[in-house]
C-alpha atoms as a PDB file:
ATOM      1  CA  UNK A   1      50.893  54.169 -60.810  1.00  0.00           C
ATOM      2  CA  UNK A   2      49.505  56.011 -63.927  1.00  0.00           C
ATOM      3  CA  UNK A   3      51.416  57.402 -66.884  1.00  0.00           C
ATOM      4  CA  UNK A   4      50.334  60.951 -67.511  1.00  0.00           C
ATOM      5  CA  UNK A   5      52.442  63.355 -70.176  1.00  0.00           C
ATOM      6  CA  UNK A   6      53.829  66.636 -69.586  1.00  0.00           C
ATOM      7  CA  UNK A   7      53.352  69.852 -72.118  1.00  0.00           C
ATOM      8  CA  UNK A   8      56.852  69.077 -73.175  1.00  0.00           C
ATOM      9  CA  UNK A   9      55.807  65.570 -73.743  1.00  0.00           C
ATOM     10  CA  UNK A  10      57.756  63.871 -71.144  1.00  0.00           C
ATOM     11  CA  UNK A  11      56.121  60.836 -69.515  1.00  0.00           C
ATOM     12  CA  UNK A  12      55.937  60.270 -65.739  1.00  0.00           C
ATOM     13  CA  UNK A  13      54.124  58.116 -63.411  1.00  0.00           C
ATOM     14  CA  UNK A  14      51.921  59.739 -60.510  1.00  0.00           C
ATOM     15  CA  UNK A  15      50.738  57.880 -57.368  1.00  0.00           C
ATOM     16  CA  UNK A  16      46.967  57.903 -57.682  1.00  0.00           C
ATOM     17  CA  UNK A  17      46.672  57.552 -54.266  1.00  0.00           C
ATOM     18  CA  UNK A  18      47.791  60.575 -53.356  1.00  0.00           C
ATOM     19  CA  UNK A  19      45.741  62.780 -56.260  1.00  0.00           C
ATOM     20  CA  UNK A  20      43.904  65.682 -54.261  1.00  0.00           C
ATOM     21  CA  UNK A  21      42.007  67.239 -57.131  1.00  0.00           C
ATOM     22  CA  UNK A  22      42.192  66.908 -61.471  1.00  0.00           C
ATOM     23  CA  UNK A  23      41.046  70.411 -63.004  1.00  0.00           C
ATOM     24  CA  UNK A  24      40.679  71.474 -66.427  1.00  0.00           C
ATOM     25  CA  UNK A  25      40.784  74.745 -66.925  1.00  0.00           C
ATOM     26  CA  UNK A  26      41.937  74.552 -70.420  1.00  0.00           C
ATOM     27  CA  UNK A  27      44.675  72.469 -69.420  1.00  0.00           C
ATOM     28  CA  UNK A  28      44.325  69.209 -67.117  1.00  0.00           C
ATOM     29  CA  UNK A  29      46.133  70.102 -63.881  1.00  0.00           C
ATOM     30  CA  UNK A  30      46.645  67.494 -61.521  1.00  0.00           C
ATOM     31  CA  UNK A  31      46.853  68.881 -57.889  1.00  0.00           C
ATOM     32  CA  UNK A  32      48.608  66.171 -55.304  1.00  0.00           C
ATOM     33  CA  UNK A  33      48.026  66.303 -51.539  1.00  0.00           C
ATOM     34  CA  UNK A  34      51.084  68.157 -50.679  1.00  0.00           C
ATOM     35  CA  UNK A  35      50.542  70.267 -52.946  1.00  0.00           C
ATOM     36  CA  UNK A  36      52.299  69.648 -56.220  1.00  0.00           C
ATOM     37  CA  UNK A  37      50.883  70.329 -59.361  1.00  0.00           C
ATOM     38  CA  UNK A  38      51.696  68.857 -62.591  1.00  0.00           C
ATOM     39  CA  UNK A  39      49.690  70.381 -66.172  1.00  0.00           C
ATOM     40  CA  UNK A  40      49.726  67.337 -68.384  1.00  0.00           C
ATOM     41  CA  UNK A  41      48.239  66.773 -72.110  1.00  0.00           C
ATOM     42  CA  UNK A  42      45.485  64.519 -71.286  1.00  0.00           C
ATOM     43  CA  UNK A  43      42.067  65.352 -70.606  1.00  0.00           C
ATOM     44  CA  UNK A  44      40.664  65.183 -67.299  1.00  0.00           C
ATOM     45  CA  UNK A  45      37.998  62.327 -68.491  1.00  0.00           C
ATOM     46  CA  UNK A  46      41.378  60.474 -69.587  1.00  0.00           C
ATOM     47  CA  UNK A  47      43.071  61.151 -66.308  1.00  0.00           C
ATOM     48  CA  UNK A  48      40.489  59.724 -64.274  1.00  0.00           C
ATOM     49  CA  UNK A  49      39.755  56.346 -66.861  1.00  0.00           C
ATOM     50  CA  UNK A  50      43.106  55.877 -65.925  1.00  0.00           C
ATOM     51  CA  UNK A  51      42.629  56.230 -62.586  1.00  0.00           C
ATOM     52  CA  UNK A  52      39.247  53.877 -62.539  1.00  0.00           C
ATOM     53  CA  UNK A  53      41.424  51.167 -64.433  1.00  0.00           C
ATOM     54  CA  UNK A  54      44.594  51.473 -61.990  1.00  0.00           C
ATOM     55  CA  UNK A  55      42.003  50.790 -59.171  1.00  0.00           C
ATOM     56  CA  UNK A  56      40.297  47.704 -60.411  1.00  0.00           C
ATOM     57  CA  UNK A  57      43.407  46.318 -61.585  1.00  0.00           C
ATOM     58  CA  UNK A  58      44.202  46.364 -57.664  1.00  0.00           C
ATOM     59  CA  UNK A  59      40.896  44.745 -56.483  1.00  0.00           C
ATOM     60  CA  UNK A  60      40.945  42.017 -59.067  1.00  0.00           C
ATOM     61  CA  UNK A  61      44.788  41.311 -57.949  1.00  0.00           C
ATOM     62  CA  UNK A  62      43.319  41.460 -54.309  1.00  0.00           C
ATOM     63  CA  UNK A  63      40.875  39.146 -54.917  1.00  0.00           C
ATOM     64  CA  UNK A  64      42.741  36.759 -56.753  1.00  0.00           C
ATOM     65  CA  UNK A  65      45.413  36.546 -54.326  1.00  0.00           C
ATOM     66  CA  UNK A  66      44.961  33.207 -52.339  1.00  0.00           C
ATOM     67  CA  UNK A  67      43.923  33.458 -49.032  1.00  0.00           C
ATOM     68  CA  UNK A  68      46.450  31.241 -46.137  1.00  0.00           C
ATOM     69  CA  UNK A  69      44.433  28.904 -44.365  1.00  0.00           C
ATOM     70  CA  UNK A  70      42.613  29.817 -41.123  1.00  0.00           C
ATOM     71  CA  UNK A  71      44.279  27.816 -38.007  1.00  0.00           C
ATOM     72  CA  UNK A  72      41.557  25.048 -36.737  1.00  0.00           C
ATOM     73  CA  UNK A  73      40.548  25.808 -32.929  1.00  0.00           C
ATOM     74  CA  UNK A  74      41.026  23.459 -30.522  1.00  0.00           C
ATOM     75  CA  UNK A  75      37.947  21.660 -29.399  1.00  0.00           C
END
């Protein structure tokens, strides 16, 4: 999840998963795939660092994970 602020300055967390589209038009809209939009106080260069950063926080914890060991075949 990433923490974006409202114009009223309340914080909440989006799924960036399920971002469809970040415009700036002044304001930063963020438009979801059903179709929810949310106008937040970041900028849309700031919206999508913190998208980039959410993402490669999941590959390194992917790739850190440990792997279970492969069953050995039979002869």
């Amino acid at each position: 999840m990433i923490v974006v602020t409202r114009l009223n300055r309340t914080r909440f967390a989006v799924n960036p998963d399920l971002v469809e589209r970040i415009q700036a038009a002044p304001d930063t809209t963020i438009t979801m795939i059903d179709g929810a939009t949310f106008i937040v106080t970041e900028t849309m260069d700031q919206v999508i660092e913190q998208i980039t950063r959410f993402r490669a926080r999941v590959l390194a914890a992917a790739v850190a994970w440990p792997l279970p060991a492969l069953p050995e075949e039979d002869g």
